[in-house]
PDB file of N, CA and C in Angstrom:
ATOM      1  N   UNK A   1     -56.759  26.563 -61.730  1.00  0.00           N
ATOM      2  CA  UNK A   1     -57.421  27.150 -62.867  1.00  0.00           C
ATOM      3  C   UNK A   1     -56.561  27.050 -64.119  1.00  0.00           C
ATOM      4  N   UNK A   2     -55.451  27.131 -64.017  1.00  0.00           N
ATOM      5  CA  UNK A   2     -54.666  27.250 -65.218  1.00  0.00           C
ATOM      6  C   UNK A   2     -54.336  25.897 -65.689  1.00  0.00           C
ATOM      7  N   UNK A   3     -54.766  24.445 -64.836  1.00  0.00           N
ATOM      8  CA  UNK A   3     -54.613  23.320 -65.555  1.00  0.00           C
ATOM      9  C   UNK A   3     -56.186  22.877 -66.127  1.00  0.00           C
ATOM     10  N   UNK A   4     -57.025  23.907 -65.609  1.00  0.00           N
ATOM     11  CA  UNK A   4     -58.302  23.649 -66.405  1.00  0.00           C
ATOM     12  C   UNK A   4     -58.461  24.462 -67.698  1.00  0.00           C
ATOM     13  N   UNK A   5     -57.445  25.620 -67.709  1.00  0.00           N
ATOM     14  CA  UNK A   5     -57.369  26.485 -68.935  1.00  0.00           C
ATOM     15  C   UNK A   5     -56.194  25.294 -69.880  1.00  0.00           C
ATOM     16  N   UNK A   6     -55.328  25.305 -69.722  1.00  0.00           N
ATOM     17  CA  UNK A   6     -54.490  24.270 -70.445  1.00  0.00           C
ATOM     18  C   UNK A   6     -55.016  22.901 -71.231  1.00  0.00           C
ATOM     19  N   UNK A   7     -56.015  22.433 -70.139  1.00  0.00           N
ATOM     20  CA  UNK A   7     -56.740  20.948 -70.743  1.00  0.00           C
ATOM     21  C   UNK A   7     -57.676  21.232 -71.667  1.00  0.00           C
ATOM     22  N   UNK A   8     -58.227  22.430 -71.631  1.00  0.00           N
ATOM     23  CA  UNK A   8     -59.137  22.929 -72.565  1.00  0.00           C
ATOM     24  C   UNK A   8     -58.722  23.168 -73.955  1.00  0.00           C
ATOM     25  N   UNK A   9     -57.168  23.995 -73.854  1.00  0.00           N
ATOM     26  CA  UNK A   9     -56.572  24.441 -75.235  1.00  0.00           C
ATOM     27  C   UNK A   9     -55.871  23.582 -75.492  1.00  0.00           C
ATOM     28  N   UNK A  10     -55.550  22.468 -75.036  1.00  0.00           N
ATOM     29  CA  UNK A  10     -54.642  21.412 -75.788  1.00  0.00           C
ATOM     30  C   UNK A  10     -55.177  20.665 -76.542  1.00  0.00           C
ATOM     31  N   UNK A  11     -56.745  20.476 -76.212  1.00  0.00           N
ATOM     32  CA  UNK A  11     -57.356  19.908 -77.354  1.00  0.00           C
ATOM     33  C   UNK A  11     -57.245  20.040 -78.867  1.00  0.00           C
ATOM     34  N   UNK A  12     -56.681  19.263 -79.789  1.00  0.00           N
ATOM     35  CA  UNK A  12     -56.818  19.411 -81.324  1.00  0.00           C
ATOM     36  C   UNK A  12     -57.146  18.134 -81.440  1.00  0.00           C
ATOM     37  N   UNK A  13     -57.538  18.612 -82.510  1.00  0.00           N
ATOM     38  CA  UNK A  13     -57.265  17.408 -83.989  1.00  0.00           C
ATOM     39  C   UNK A  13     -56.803  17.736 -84.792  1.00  0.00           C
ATOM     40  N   UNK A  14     -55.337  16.709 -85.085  1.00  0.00           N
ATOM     41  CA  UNK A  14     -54.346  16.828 -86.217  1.00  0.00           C
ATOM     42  C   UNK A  14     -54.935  16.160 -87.310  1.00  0.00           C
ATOM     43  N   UNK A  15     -54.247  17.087 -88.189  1.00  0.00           N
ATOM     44  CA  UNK A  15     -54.457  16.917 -89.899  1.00  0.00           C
ATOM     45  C   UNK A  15     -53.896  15.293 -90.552  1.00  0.00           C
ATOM     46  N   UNK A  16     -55.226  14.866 -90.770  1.00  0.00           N
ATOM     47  CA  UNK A  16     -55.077  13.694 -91.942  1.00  0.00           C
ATOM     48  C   UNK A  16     -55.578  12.765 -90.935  1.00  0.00           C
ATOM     49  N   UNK A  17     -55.892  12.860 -89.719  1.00  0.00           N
ATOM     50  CA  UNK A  17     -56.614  11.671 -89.166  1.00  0.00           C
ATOM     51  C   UNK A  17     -57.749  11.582 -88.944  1.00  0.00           C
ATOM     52  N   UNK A  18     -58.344  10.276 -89.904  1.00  0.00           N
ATOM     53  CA  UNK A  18     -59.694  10.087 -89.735  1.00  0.00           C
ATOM     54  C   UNK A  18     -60.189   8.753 -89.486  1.00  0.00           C
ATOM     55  N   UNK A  19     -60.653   8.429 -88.300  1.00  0.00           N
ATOM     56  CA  UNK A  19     -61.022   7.602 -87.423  1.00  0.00           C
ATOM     57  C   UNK A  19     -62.692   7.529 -87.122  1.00  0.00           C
ATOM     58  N   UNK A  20     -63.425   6.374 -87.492  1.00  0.00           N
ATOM     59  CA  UNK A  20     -65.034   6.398 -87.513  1.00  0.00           C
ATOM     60  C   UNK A  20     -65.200   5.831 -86.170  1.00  0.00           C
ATOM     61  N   UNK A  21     -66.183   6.033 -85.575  1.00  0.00           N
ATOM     62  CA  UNK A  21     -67.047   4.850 -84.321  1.00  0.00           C
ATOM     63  C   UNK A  21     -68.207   4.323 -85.145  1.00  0.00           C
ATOM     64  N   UNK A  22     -68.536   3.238 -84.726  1.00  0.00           N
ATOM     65  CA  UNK A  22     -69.829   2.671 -85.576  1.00  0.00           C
ATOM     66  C   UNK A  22     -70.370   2.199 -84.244  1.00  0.00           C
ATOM     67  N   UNK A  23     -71.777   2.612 -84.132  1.00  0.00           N
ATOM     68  CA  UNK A  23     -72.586   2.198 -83.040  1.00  0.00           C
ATOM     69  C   UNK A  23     -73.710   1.645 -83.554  1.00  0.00           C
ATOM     70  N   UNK A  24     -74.606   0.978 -82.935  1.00  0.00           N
ATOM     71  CA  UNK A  24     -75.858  -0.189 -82.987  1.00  0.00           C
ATOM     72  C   UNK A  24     -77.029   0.667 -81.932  1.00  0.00           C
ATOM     73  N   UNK A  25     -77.622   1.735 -82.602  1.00  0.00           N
ATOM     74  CA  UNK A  25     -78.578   2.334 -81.929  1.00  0.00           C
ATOM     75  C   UNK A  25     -80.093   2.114 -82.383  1.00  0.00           C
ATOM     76  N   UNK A  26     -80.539   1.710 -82.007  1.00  0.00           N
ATOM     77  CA  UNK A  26     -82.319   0.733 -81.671  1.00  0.00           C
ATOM     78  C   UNK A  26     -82.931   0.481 -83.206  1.00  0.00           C
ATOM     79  N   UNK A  27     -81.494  -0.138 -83.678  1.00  0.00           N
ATOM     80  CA  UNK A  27     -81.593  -1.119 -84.589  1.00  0.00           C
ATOM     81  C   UNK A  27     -80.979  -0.684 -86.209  1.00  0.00           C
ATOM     82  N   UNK A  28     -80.523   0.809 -85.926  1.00  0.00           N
ATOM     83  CA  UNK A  28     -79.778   1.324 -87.061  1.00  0.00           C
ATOM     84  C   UNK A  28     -78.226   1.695 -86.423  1.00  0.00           C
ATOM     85  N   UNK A  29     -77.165   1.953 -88.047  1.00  0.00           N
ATOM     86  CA  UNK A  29     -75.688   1.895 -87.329  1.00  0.00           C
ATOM     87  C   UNK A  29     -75.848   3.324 -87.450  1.00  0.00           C
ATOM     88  N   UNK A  30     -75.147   3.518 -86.876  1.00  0.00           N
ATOM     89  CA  UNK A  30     -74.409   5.375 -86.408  1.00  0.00           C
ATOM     90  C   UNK A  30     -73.226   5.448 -86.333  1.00  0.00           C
ATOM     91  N   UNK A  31     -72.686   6.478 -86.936  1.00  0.00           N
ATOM     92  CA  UNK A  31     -71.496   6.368 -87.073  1.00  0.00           C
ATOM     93  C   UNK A  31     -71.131   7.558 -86.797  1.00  0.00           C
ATOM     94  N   UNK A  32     -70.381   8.082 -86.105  1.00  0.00           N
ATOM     95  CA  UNK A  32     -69.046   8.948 -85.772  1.00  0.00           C
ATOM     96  C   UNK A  32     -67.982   9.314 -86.202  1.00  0.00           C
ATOM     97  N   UNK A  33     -67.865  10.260 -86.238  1.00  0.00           N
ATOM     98  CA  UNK A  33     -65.981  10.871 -86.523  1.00  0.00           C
ATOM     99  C   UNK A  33     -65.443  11.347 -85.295  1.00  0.00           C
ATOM    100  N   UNK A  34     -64.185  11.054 -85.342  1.00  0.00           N
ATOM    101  CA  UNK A  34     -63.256  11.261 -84.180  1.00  0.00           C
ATOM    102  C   UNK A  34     -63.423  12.734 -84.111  1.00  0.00           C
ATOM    103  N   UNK A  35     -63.089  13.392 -85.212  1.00  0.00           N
ATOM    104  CA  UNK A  35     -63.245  14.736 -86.081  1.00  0.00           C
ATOM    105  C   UNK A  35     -64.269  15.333 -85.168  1.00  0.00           C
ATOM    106  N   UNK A  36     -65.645  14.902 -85.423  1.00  0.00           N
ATOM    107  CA  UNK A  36     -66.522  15.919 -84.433  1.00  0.00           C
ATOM    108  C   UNK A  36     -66.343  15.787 -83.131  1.00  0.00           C
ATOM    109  N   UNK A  37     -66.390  14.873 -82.712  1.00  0.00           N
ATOM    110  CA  UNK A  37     -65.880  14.527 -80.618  1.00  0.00           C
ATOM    111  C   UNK A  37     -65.116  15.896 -80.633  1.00  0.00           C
ATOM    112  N   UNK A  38     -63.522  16.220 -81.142  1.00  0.00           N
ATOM    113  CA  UNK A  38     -62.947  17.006 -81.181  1.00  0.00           C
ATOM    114  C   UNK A  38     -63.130  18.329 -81.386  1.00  0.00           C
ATOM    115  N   UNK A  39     -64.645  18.541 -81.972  1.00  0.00           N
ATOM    116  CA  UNK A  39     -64.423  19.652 -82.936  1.00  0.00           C
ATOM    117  C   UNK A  39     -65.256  20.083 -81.536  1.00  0.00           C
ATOM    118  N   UNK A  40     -66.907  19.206 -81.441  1.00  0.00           N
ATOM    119  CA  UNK A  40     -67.218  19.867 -80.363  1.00  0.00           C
ATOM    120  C   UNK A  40     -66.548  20.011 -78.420  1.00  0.00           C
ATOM    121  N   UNK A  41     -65.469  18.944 -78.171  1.00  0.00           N
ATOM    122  CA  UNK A  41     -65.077  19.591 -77.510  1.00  0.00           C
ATOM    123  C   UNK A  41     -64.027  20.793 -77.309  1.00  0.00           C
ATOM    124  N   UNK A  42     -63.563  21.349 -78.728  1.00  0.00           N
ATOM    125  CA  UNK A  42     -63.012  22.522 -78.871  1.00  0.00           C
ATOM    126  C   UNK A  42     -63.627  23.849 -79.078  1.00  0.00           C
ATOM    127  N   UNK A  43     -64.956  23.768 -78.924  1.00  0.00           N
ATOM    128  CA  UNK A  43     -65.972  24.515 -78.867  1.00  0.00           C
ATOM    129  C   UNK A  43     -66.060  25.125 -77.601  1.00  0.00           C
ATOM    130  N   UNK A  44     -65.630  24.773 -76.480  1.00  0.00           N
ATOM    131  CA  UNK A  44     -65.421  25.093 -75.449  1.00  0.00           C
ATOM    132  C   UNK A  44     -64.522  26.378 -75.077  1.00  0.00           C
ATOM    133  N   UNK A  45     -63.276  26.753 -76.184  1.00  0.00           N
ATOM    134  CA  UNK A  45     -62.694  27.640 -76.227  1.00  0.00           C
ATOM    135  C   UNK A  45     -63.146  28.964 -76.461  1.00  0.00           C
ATOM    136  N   UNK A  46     -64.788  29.442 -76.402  1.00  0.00           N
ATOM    137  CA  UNK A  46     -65.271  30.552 -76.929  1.00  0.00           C
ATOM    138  C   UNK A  46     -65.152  31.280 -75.551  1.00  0.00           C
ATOM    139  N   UNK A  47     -64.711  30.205 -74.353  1.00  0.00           N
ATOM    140  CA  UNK A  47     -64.589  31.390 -73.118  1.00  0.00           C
ATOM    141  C   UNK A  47     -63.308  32.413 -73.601  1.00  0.00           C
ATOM    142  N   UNK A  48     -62.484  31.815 -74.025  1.00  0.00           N
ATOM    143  CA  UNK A  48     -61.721  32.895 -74.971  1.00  0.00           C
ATOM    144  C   UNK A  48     -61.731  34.617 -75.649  1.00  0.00           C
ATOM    145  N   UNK A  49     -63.027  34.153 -76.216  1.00  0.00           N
ATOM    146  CA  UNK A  49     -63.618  35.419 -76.625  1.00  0.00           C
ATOM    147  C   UNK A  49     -64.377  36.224 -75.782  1.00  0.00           C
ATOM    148  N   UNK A  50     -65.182  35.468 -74.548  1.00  0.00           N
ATOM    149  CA  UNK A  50     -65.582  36.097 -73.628  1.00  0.00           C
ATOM    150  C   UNK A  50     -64.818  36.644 -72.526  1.00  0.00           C
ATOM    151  N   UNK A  51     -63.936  36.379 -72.653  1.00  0.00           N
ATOM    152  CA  UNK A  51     -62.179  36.512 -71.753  1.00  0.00           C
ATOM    153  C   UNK A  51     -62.093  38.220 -72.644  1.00  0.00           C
ATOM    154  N   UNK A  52     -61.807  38.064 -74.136  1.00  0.00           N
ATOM    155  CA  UNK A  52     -61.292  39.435 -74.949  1.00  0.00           C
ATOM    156  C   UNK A  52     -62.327  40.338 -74.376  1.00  0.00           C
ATOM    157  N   UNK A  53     -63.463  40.165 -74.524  1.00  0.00           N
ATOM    158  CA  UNK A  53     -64.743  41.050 -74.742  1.00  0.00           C
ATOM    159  C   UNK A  53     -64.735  41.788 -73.160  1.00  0.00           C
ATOM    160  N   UNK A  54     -64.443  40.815 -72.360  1.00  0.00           N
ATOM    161  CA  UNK A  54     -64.725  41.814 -70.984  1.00  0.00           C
ATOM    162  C   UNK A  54     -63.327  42.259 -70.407  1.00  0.00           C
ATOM    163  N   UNK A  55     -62.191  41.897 -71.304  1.00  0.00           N
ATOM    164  CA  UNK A  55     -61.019  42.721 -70.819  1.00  0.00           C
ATOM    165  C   UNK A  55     -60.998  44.585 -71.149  1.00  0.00           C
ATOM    166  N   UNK A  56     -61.813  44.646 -72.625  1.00  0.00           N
ATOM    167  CA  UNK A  56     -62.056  46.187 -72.844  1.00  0.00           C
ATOM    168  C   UNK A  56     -63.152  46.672 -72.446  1.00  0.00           C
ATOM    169  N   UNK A  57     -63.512  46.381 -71.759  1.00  0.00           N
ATOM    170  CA  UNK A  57     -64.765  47.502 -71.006  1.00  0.00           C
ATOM    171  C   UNK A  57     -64.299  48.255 -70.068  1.00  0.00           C
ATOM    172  N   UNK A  58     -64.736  49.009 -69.446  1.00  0.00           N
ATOM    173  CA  UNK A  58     -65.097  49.804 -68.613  1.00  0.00           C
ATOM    174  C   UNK A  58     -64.467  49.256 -66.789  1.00  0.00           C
ATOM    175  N   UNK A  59     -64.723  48.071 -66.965  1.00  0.00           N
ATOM    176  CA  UNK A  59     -64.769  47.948 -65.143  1.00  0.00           C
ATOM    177  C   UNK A  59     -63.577  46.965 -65.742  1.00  0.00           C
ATOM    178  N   UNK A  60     -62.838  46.425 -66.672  1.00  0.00           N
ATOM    179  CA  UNK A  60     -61.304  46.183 -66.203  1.00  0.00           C
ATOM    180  C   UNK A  60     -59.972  47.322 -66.457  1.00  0.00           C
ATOM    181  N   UNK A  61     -60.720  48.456 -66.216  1.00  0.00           N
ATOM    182  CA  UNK A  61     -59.707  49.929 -66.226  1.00  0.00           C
ATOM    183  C   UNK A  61     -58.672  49.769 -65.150  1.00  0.00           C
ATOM    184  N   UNK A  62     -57.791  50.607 -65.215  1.00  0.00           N
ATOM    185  CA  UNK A  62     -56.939  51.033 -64.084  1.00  0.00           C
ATOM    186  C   UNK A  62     -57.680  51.380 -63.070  1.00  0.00           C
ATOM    187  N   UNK A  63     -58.687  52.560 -63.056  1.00  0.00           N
ATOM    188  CA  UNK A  63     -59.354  52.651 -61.990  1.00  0.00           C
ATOM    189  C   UNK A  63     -60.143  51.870 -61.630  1.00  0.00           C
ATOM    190  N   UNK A  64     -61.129  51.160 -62.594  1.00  0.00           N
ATOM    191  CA  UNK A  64     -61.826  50.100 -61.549  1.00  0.00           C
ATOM    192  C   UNK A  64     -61.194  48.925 -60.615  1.00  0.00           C
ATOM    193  N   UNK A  65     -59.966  48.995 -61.417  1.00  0.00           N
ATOM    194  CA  UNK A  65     -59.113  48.032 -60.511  1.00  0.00           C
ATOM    195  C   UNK A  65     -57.936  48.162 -59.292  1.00  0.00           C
ATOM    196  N   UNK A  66     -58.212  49.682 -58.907  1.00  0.00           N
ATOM    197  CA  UNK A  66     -57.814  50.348 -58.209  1.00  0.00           C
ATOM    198  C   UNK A  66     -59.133  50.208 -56.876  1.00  0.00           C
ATOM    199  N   UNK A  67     -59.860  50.932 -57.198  1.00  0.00           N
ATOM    200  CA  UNK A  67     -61.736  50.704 -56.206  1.00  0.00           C
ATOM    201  C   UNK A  67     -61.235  49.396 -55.898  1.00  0.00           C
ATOM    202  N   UNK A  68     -61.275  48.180 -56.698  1.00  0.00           N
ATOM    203  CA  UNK A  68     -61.617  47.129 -56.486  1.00  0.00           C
ATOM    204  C   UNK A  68     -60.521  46.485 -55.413  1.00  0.00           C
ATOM    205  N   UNK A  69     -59.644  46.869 -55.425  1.00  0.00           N
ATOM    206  CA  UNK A  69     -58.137  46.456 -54.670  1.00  0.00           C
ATOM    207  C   UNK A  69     -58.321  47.405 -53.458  1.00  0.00           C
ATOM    208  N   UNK A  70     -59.329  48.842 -53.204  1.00  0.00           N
ATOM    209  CA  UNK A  70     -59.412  48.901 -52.025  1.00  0.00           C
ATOM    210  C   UNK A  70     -60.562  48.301 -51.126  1.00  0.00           C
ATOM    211  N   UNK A  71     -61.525  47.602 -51.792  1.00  0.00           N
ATOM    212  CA  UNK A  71     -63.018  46.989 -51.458  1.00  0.00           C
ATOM    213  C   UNK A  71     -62.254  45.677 -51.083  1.00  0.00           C
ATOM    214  N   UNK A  72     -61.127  44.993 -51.456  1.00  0.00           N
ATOM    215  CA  UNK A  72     -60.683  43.835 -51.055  1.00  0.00           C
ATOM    216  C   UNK A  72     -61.284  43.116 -52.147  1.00  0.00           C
ATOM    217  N   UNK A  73     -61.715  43.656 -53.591  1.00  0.00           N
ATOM    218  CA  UNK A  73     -62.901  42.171 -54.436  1.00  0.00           C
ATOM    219  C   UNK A  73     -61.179  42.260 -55.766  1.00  0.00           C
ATOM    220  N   UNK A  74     -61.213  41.487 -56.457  1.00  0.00           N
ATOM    221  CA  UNK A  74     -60.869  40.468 -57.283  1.00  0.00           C
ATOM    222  C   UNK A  74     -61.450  41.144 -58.259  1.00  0.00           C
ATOM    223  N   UNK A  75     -60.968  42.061 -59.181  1.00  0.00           N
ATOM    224  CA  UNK A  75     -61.121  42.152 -60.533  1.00  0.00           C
ATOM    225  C   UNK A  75     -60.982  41.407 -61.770  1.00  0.00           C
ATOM    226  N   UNK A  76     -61.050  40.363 -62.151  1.00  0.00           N
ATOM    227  CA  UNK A  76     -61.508  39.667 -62.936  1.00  0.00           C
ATOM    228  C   UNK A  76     -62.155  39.298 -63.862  1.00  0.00           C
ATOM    229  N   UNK A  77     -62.340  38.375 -64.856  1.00  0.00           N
ATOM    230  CA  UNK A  77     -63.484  38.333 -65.498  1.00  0.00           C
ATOM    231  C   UNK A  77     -65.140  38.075 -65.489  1.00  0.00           C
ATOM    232  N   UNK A  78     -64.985  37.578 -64.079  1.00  0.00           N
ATOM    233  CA  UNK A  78     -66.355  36.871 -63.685  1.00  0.00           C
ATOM    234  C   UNK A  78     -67.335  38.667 -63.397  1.00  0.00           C
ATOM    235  N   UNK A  79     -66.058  39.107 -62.362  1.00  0.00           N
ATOM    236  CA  UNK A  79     -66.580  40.703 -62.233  1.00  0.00           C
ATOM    237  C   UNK A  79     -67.058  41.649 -62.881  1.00  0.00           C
ATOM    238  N   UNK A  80     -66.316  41.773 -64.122  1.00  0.00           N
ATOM    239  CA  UNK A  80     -66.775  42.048 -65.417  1.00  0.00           C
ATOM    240  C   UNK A  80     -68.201  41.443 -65.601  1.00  0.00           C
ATOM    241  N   UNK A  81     -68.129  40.511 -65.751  1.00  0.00           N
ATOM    242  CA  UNK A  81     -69.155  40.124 -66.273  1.00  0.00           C
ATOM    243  C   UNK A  81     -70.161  40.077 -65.864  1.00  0.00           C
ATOM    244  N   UNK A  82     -70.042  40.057 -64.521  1.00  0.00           N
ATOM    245  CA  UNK A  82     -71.736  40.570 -63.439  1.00  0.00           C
ATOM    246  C   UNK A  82     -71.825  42.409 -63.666  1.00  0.00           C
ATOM    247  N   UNK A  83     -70.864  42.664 -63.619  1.00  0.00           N
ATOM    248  CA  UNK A  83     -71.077  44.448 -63.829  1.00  0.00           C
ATOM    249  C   UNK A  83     -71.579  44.446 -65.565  1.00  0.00           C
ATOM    250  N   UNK A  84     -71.646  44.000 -66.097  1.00  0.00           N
ATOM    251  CA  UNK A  84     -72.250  44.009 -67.618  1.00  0.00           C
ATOM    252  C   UNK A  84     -73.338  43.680 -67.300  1.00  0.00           C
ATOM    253  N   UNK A  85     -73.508  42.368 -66.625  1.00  0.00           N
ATOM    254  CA  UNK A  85     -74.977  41.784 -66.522  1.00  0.00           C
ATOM    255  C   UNK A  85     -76.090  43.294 -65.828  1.00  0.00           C
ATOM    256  N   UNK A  86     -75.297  44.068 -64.941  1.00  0.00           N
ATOM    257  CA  UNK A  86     -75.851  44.880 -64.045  1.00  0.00           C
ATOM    258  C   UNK A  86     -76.579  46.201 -64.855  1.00  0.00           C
ATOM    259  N   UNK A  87     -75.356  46.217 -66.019  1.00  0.00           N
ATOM    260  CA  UNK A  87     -75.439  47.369 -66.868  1.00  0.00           C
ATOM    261  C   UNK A  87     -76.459  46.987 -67.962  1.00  0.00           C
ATOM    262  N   UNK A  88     -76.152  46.073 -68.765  1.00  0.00           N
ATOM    263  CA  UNK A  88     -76.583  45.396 -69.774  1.00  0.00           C
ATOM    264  C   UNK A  88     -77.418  44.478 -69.454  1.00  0.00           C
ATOM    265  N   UNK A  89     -78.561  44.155 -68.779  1.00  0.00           N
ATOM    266  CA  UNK A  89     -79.060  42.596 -68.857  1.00  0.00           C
ATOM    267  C   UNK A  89     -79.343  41.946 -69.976  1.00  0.00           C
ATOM    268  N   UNK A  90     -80.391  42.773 -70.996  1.00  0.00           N
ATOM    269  CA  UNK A  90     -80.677  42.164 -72.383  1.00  0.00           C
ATOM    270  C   UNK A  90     -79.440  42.015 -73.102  1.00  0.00           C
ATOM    271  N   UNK A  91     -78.682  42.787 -73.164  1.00  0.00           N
ATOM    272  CA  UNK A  91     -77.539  42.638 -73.850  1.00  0.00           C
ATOM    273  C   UNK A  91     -76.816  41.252 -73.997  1.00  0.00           C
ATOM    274  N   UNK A  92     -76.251  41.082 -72.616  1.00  0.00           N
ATOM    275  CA  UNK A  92     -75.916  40.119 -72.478  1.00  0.00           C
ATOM    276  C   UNK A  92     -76.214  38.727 -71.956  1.00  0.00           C
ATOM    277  N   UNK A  93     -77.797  39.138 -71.856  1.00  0.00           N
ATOM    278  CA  UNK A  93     -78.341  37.641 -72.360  1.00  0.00           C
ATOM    279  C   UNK A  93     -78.836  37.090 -73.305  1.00  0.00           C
ATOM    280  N   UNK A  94     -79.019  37.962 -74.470  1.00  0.00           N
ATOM    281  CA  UNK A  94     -79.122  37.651 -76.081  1.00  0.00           C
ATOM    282  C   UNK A  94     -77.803  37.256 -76.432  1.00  0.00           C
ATOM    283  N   UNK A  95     -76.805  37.731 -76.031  1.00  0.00           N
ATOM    284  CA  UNK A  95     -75.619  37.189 -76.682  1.00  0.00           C
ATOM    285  C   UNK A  95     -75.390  35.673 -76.063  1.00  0.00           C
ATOM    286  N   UNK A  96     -75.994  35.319 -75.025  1.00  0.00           N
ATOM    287  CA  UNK A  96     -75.569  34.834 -74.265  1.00  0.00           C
ATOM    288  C   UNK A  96     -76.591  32.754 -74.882  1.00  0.00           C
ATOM    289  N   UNK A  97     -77.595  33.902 -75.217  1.00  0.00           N
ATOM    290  CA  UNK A  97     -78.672  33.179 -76.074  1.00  0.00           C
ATOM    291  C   UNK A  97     -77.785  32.854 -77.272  1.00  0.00           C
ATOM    292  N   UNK A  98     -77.403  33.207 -78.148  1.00  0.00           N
ATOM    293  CA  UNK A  98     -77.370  33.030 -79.667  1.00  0.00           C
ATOM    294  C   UNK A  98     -75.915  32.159 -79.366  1.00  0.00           C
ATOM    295  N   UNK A  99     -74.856  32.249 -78.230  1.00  0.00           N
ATOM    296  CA  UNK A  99     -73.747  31.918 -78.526  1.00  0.00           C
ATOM    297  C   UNK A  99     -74.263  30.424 -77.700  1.00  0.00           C
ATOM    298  N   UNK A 100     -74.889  30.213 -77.258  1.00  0.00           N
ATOM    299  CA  UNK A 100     -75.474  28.763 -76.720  1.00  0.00           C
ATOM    300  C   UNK A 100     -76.477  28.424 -77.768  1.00  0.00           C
ATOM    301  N   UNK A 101     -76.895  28.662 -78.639  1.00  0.00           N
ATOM    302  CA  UNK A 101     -77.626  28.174 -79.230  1.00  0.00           C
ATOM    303  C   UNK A 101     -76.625  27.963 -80.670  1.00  0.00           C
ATOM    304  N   UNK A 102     -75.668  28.736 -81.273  1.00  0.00           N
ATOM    305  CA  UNK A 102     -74.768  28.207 -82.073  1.00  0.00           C
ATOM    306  C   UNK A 102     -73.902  26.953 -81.522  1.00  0.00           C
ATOM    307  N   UNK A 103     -73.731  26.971 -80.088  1.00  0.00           N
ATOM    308  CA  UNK A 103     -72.380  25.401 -79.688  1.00  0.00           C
ATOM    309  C   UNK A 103     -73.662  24.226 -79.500  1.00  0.00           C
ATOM    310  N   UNK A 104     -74.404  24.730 -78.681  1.00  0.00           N
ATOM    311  CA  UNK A 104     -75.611  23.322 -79.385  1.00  0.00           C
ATOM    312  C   UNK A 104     -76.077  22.697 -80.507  1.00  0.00           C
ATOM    313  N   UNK A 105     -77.171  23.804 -81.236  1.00  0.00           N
ATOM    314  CA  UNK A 105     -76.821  23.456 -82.567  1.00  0.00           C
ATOM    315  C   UNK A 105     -76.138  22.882 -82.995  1.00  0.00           C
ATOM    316  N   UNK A 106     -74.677  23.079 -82.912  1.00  0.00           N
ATOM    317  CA  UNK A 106     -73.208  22.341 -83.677  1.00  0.00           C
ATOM    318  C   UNK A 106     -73.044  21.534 -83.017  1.00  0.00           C
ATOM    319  N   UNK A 107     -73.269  20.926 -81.821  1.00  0.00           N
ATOM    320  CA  UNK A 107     -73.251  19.494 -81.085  1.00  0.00           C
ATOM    321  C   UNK A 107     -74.396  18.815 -81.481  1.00  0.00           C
ATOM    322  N   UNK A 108     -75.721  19.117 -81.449  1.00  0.00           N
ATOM    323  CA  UNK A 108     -77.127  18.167 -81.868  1.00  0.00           C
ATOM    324  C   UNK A 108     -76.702  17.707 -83.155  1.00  0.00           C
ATOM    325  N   UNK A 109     -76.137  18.708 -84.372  1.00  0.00           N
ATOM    326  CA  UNK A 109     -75.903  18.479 -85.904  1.00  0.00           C
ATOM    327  C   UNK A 109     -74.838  17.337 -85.752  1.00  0.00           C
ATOM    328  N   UNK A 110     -73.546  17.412 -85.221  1.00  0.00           N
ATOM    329  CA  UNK A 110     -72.647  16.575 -84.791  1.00  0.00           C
ATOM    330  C   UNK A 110     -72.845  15.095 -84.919  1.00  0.00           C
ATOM    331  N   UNK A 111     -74.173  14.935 -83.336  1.00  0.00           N
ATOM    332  CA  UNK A 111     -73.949  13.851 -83.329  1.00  0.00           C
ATOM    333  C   UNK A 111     -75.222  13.398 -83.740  1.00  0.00           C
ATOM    334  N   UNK A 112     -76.294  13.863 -84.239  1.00  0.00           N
ATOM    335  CA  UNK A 112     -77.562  13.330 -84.272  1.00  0.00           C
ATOM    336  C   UNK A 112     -77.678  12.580 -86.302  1.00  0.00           C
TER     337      UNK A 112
END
C-alpha cells in the first residue's frame, strides 16, 4: 500500500515545462499538453482529503479503536468510511457525487 501511496504523490509537473502531443483524430489534429496528463493524474490525490475528513470523526476515536482491537476489525479508513456510509448515506453520497463529478469534468475539459 505504501508504494501505491508513494506512486500516486510523486507525481508532478515541474515548472517551465511545456511539451504538446499532436494527434490525427477522424481527420482533425488534437493536441495535448503534457501539463494536463499530469494535472489529471494528480487529481487522484483527493484520497488525501478523504484520508483528513474520516480521521476526525467519531469512529477513529480512542475508543472506537479500542472496540475495534477487541472485535479483531482494523480501524482504518475504509471503516470509517462504511460507518459514515451507515450513519450518513445521503451525506456521503452527494459528496461523493459532486467530488466525481468535479475530477471528471476536469478530465472530459482536459482532454476533449
Amino acid at each position: 500500500m505504501l508504494i501505491v501511496k508513494l506512486a500516486i504523490n510523486v507525481v508532478h509537473m515541474p515548472p517551465w515545462v511545456d511539451f504538446q502531443f499532436t494527434f490525427n483524430n477522424q481527420g482533425r489534429e488534437v493536441t495535448y499538453s503534457l501539463d494536463g496528463f499530469f494535472t489529471v493524474i494528480m487529481l487522484t490525490r483527493i484520497y488525501l482529503v478523504l484520508r483528513l475528513l474520516t480521521r476526525f470523526t467519531r469512529w477513529k476515536s480512542l475508543r472506537s479503536h479500542t472496540i475495534c482491537g477487541k472485535e479483531r476489525i482494523e480501524a482504518d479508513t475504509l471503516f470509517s468510511l462504511k460507518c459514515l456510509m451507515q450513519e450518513r448515506p445521503y451525506l456521503v453520497s452527494f459528496m461523493n457525487f459532486i467530488i466525481s463529478s468535479i475530477i471528471f469534468g476536469f478530465a472530459v475539459r482536459t482532454f476533449e
